[in-house]
Protein backbone atom coordinates (compact mmCIF):
# COMPACT_ATOMS: atom_id res chain seq x y z
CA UNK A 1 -4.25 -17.25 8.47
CA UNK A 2 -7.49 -15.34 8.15
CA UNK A 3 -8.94 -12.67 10.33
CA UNK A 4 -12.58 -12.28 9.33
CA UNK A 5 -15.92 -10.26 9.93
CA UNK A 6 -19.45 -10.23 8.98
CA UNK A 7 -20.96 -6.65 8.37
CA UNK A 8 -24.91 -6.06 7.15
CA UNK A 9 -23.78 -3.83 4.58
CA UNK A 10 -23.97 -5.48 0.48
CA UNK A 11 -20.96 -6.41 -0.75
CA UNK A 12 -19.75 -3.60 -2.68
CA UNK A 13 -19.62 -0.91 -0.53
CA UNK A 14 -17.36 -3.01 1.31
CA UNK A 15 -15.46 -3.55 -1.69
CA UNK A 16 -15.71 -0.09 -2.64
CA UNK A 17 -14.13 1.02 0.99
CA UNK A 18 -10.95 -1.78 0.31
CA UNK A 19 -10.37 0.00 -3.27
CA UNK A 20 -10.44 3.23 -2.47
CA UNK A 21 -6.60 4.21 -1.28
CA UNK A 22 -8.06 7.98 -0.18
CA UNK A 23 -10.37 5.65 2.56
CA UNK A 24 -6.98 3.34 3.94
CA UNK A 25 -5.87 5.80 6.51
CA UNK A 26 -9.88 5.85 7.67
CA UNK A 27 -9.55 2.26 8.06
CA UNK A 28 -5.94 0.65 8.33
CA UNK A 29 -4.28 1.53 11.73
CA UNK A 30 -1.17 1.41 9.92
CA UNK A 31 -1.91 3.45 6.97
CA UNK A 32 -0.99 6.90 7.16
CA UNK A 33 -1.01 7.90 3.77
CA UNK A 34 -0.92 6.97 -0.29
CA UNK A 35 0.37 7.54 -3.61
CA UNK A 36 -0.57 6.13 -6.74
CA UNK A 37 2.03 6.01 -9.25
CA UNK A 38 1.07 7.18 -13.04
CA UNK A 39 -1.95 8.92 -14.31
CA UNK A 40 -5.15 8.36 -15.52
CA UNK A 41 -5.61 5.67 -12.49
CA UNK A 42 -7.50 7.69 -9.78
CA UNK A 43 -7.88 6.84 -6.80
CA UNK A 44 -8.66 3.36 -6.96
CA UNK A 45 -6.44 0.44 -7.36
CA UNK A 46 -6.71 -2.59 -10.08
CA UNK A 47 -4.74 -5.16 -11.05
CA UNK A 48 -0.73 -3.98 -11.06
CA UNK A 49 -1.45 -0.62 -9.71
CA UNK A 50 1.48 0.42 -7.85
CA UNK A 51 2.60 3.98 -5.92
CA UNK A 52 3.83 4.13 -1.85
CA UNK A 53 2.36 3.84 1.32
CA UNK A 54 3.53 5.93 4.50
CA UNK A 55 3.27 3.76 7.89
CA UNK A 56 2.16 5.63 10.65
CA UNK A 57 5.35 5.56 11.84
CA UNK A 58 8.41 5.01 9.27
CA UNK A 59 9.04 5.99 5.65
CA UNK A 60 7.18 5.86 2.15
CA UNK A 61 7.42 2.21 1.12
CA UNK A 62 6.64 0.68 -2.70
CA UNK A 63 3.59 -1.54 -2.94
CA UNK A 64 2.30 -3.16 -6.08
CA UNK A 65 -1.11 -4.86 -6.40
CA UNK A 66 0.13 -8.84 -7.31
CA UNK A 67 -3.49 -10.22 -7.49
CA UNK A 68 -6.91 -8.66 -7.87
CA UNK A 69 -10.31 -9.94 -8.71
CA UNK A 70 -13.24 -7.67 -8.62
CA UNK A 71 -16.83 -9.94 -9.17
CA UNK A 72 -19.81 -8.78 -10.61
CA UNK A 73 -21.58 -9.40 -7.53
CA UNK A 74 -19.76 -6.49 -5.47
CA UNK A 75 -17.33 -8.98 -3.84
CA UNK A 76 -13.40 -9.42 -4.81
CA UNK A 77 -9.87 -10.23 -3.68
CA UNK A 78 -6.69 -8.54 -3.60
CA UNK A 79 -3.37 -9.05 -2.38
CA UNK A 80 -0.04 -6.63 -2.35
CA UNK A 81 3.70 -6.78 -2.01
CA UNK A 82 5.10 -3.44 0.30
CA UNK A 83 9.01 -3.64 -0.17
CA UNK A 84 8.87 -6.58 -2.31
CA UNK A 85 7.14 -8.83 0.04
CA UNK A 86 4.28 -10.50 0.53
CA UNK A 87 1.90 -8.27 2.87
CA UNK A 88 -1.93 -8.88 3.37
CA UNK A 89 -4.67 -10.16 1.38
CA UNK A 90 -8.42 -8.86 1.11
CA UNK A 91 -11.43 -10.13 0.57
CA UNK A 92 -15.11 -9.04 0.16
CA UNK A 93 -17.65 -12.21 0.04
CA UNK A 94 -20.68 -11.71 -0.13
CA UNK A 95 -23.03 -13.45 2.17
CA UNK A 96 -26.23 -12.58 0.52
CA UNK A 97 -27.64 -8.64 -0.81
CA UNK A 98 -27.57 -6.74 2.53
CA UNK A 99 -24.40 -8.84 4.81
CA UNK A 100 -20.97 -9.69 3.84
CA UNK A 101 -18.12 -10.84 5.14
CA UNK A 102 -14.29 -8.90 4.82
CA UNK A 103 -11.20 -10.69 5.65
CA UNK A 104 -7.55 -10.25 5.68
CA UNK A 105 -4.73 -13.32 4.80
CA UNK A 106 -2.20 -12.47 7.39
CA UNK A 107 1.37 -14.37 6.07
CA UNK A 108 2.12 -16.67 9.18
CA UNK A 109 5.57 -14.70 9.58
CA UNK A 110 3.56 -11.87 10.27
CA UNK A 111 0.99 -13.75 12.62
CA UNK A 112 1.05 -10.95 15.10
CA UNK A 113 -0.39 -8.39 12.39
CA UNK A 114 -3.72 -10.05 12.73
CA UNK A 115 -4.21 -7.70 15.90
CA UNK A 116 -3.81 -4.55 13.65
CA UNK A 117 -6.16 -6.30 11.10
CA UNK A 118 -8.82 -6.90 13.81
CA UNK A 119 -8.90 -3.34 14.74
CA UNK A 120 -8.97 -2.98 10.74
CA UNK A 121 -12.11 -4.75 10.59
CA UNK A 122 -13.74 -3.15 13.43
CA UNK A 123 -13.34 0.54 11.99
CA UNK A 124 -13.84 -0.52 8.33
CA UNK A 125 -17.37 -2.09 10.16
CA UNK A 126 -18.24 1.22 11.80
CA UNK A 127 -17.98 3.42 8.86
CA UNK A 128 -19.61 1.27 6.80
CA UNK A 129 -22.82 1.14 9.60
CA UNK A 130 -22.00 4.14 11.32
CA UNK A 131 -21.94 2.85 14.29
């Protein structure tokens, strides 16, 4: 299932904001922290990047990026696995040069998360409007 929203923003500061593990914790309600494993990646994720996320509330857990597209036109996709499974998917479409819309795949065994990713959406649409 998706949980979508349309922000006035172009595409790829949205994109920028989903890449960008030092701006999760600004955005994810769930997200307290990250690490990136290795060097040389910064602080941006890419195809098989992998480190640990802290919960707001638990342990460090491993993630690894299983799927990422980045398009030339700001939008992209990715998906992760945090303990092995399957956890959300982004996306960043764009919906013309100033609007786009960012969604999260929600795994139907997790159907309830799509609460968390609606708050998600909200905050990730106030910092990138300010409002």
């Amino acid at each position: 299932m998706w949980v979508t929203r349309t922000i006035d923003v172009p595409a790829g500061r949205a994109w920028e904001l989903l890449v960008d593990v030092d701006r999760w914790p600004g955005w994810g309600p769930s997200v307290a922290a990250v690490e990136l494993d290795g060097s040389g990646s910064g602080r941006r994720i890419g195809a098989g990047t992998t480190g640990r996320v802290r919960a707001t509330v638990g342990p460090w857990v491993p993630f690894r990026i299983t799927a990422f597209d980045e398009q030339d036109d700001g939008a992209g996709q990715w998906a992760w696995r945090v303990l092995g499974v399957p956890a959300t998917g982004h996306q960043v479409e764009a919906l013309g040069p100033e609007r786009c819309r960012v969604g999260f795949a929600v795994p139907v065994w997790a159907a309830p998360y799509a609460v968390v990713c609606t708050l998600a959406l909200r905050r990730i649409d106030g910092l990138l409007t300010g409002t």
